[in-house]
N, C-alpha and C. Protein backbone atom coordinates (compact mmCIF):
# COMPACT_ATOMS: atom_id res chain seq x y z
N UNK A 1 5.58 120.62 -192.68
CA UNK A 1 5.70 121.54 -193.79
C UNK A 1 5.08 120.87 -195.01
N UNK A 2 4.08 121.61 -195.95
CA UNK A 2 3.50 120.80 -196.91
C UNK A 2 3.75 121.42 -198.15
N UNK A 3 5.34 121.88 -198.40
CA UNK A 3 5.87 122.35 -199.30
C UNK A 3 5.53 123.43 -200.17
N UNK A 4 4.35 123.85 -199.90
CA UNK A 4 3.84 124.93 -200.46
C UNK A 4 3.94 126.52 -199.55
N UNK A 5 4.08 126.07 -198.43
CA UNK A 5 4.04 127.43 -197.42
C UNK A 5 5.71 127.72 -196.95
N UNK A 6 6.36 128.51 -196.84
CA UNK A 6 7.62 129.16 -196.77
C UNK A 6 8.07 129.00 -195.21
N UNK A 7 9.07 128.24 -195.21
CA UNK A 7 9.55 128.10 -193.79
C UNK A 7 9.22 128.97 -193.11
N UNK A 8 9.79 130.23 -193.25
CA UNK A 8 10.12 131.60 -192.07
C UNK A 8 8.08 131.55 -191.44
N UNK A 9 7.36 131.34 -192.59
CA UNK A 9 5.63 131.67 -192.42
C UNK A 9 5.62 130.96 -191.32
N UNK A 10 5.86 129.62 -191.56
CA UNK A 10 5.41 128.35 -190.29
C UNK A 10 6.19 128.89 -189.20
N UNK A 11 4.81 128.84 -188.26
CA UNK A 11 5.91 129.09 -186.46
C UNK A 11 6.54 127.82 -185.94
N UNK A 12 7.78 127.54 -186.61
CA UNK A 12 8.70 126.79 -185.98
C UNK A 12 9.17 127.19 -184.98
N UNK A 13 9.19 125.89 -183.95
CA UNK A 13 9.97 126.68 -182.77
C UNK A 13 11.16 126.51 -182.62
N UNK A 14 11.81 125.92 -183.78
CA UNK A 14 13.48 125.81 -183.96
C UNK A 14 13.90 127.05 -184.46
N UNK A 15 13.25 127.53 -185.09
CA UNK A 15 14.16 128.92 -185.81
C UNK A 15 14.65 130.14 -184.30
N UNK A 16 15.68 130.92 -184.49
CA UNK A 16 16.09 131.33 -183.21
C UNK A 16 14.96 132.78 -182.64
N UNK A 17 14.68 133.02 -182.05
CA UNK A 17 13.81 134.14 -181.27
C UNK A 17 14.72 135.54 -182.14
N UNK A 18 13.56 136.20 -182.32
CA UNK A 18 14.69 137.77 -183.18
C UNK A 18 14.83 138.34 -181.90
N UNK A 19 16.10 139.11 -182.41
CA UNK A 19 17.12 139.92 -181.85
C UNK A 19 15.77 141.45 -180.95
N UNK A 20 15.76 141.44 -180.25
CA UNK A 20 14.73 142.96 -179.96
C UNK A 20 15.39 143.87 -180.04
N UNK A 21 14.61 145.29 -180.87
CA UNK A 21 15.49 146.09 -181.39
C UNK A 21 15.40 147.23 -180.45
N UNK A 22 16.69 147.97 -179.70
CA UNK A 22 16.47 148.39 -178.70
C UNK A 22 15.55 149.75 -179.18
N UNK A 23 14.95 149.90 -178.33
CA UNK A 23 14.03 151.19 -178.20
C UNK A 23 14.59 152.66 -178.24
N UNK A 24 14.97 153.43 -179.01
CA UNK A 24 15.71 155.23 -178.40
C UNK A 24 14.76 155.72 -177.36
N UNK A 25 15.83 156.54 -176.56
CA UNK A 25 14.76 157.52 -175.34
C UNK A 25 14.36 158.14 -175.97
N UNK A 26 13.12 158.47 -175.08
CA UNK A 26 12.65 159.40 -175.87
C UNK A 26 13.24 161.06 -175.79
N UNK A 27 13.35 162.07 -176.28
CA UNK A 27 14.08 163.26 -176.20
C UNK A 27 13.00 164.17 -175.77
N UNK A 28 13.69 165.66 -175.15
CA UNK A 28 12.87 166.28 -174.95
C UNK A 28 12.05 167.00 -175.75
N UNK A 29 10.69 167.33 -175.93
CA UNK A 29 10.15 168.00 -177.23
C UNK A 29 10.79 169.42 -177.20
N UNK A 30 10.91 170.00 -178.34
CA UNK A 30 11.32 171.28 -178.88
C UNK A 30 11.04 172.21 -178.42
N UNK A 31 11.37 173.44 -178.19
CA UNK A 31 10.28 174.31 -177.90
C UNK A 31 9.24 175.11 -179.08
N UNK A 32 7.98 175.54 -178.21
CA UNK A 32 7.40 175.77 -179.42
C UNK A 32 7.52 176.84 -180.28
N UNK A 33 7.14 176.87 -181.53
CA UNK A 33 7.92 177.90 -182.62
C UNK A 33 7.35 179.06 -182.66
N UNK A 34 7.54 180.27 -182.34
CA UNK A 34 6.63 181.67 -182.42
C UNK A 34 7.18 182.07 -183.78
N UNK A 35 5.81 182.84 -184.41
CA UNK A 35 6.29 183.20 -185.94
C UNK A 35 6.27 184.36 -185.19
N UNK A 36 6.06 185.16 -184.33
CA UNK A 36 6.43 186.70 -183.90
C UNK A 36 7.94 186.70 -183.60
N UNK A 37 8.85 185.97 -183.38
CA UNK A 37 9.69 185.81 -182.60
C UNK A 37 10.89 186.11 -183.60
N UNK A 38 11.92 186.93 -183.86
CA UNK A 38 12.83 186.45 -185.01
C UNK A 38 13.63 185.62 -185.06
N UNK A 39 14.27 184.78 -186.21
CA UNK A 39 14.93 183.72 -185.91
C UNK A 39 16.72 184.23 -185.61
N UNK A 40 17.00 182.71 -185.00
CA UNK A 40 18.36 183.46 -184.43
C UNK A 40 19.36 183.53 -185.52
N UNK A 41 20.51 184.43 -185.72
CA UNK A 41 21.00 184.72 -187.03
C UNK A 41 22.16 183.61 -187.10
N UNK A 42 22.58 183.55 -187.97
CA UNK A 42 23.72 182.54 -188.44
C UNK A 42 24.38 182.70 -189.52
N UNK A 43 25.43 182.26 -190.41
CA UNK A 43 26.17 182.76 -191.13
C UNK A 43 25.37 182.87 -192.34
N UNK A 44 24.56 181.99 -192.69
CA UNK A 44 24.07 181.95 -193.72
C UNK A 44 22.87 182.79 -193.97
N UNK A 45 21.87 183.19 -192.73
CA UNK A 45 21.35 184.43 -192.06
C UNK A 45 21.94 186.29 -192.28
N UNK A 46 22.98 186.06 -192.25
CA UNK A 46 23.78 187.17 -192.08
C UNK A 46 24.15 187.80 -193.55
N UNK A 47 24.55 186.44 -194.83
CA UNK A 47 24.54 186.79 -196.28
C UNK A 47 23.45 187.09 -197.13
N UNK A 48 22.22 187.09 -195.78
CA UNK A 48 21.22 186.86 -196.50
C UNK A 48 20.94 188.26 -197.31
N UNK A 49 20.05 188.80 -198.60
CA UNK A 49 19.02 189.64 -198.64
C UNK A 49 18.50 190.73 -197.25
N UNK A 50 18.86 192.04 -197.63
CA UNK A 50 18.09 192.55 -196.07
C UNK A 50 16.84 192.68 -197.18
N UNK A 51 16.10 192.80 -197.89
CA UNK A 51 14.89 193.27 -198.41
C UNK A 51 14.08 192.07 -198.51
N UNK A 52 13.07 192.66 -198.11
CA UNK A 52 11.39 190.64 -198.07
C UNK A 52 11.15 191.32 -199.49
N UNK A 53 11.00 192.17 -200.09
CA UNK A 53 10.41 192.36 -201.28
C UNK A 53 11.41 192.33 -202.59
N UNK A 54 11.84 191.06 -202.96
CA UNK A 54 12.44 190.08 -203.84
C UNK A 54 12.08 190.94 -205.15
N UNK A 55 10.66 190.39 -205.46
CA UNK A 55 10.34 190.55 -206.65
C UNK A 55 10.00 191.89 -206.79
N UNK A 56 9.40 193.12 -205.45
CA UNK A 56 9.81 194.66 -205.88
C UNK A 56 11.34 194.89 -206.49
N UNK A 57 12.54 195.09 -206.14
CA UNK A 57 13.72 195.17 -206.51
C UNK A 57 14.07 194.67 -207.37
N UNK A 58 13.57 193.16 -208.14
CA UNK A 58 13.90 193.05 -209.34
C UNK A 58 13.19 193.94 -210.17
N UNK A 59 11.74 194.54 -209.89
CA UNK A 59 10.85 194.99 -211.18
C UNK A 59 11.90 196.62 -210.97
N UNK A 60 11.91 197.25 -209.53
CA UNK A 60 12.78 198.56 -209.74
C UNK A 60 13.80 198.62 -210.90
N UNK A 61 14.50 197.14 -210.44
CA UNK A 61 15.95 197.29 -211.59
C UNK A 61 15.41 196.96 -212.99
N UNK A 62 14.86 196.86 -213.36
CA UNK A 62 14.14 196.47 -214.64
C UNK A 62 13.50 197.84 -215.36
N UNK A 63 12.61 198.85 -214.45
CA UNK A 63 12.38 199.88 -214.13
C UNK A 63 13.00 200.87 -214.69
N UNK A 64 13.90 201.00 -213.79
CA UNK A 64 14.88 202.09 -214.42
C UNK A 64 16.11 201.95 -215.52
N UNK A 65 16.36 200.49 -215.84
CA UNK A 65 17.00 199.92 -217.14
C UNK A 65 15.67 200.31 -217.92
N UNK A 66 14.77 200.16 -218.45
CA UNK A 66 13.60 200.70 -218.96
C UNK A 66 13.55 202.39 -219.20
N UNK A 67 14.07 202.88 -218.42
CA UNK A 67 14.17 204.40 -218.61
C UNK A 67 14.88 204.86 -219.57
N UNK A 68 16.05 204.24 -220.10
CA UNK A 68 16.94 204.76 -220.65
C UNK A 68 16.46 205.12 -222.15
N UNK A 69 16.80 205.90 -222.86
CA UNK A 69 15.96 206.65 -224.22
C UNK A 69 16.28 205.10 -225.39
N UNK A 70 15.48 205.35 -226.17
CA UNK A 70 15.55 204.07 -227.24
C UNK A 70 15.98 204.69 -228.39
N UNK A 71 17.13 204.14 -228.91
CA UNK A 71 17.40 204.61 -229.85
C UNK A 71 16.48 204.18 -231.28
N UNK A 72 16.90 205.36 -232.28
CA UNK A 72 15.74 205.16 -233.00
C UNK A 72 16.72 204.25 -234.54
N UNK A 73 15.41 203.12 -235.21
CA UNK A 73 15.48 202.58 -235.84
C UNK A 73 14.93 203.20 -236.66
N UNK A 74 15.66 202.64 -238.33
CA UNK A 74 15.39 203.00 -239.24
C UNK A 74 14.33 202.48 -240.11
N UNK A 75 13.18 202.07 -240.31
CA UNK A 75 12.50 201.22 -241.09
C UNK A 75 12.11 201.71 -241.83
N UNK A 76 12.57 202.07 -243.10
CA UNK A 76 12.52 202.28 -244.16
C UNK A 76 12.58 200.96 -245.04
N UNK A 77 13.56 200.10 -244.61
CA UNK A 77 13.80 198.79 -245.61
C UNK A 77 13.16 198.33 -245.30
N UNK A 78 12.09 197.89 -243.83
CA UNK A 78 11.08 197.24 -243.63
C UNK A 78 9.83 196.37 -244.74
N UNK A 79 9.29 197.12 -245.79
CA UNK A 79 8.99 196.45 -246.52
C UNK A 79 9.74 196.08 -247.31
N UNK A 80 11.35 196.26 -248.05
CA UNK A 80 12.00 195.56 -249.01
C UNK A 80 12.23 194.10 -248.59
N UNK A 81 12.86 193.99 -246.66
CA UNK A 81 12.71 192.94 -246.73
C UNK A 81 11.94 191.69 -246.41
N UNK A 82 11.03 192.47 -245.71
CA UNK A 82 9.52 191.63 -246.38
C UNK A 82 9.27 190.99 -247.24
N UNK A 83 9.63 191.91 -248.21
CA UNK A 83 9.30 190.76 -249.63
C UNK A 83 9.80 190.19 -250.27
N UNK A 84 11.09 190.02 -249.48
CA UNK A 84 12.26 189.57 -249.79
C UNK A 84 11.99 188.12 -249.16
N UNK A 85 11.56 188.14 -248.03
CA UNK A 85 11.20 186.97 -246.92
C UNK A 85 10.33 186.31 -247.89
N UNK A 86 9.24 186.85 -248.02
CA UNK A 86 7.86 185.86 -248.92
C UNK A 86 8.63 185.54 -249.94
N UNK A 87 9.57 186.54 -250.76
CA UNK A 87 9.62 185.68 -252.10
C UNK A 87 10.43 184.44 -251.41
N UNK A 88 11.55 184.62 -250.79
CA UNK A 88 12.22 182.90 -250.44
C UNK A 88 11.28 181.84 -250.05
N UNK A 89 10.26 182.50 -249.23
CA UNK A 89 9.35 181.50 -248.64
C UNK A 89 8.44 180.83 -249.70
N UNK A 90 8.28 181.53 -250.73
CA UNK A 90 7.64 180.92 -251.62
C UNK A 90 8.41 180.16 -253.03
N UNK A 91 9.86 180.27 -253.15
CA UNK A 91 10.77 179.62 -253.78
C UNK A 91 10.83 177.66 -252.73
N UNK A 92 10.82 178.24 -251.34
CA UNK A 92 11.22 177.47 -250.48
C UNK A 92 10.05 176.50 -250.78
N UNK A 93 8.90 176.60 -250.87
CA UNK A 93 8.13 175.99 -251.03
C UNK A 93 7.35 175.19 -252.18
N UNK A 94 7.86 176.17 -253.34
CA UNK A 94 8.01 175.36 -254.98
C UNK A 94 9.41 174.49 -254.83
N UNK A 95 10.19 174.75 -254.12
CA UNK A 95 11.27 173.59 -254.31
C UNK A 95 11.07 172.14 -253.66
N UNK A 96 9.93 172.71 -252.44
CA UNK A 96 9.73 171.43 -251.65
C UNK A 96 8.88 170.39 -252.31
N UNK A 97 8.15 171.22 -253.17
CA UNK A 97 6.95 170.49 -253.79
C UNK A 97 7.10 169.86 -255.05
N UNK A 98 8.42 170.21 -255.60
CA UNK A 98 8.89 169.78 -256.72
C UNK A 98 9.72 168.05 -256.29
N UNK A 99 10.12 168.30 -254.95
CA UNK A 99 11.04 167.73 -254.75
C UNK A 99 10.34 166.36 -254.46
N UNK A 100 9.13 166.57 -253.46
CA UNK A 100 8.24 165.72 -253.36
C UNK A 100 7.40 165.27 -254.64
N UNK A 101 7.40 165.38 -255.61
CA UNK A 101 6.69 165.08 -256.87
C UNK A 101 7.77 164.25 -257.50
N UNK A 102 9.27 164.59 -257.52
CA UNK A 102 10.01 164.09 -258.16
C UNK A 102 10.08 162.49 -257.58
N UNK A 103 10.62 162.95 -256.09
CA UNK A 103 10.45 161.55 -255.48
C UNK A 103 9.46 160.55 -255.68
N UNK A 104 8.14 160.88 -255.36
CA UNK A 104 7.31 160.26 -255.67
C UNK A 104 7.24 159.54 -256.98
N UNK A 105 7.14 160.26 -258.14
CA UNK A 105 7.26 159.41 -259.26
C UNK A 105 7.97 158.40 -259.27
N UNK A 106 9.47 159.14 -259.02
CA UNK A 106 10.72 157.79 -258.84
C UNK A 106 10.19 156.51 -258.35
N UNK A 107 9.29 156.61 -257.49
CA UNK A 107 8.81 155.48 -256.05
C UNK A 107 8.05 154.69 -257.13
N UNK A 108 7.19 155.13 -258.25
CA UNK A 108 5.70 154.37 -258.81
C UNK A 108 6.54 154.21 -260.12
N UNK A 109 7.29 154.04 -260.07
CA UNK A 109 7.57 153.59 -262.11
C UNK A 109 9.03 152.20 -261.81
């Protein structure tokens, strides 16, 4: 051993022979899978969905929730509060800018 290479590396013939790891039989292969064929049912089979068309039946129920009359809105105030919105938005924004000016100075003197 020339201290650089790792015991287990060197084929010592003192170290003990490994264990052989037994082999499984082999099993019989499956049979093969027909997609014509239906599958066999089971409980979880049985709760299933009878409909393949998932996403038809959601758009139906969507559909006819959609049918129902819309009641009518009033927008008349529509522009009051419009400009009700801009004016805050533009208060909102002289305050920000004030606020940042104030600070700032504070920072340089």
């Amino acid at each position: 051993m020339d201290g650089e290479t790792p015991s287990w590396l060197e084929g010592d013939s003192a170290s003990p022979a490994p264990i052989p790891v037994p082999v499984p039989e082999p099993t019989s292969q499956p049979e093969a899978f027909d997609l014509n064929q239906p599958a066999p049912s089971s409980e979880k089979t049985a709760r299933a969905p009878t409909t393949d068309n998932i996403a038809g039946s959601i758009m139906n129920t969507i559909n006819t929730a959609s049918d129902k009359p819309e009641t009518e809105v009033d927008e008349s105030d529509l522009p009051r509060v419009i400009f009700i919105m801009r004016l805050l938005n533009l208060a909102a924004a002289g305050l920000l800018i004030a606020v940042s000016v104030r600070f700032y100075m504070s920072q340089n003197t």
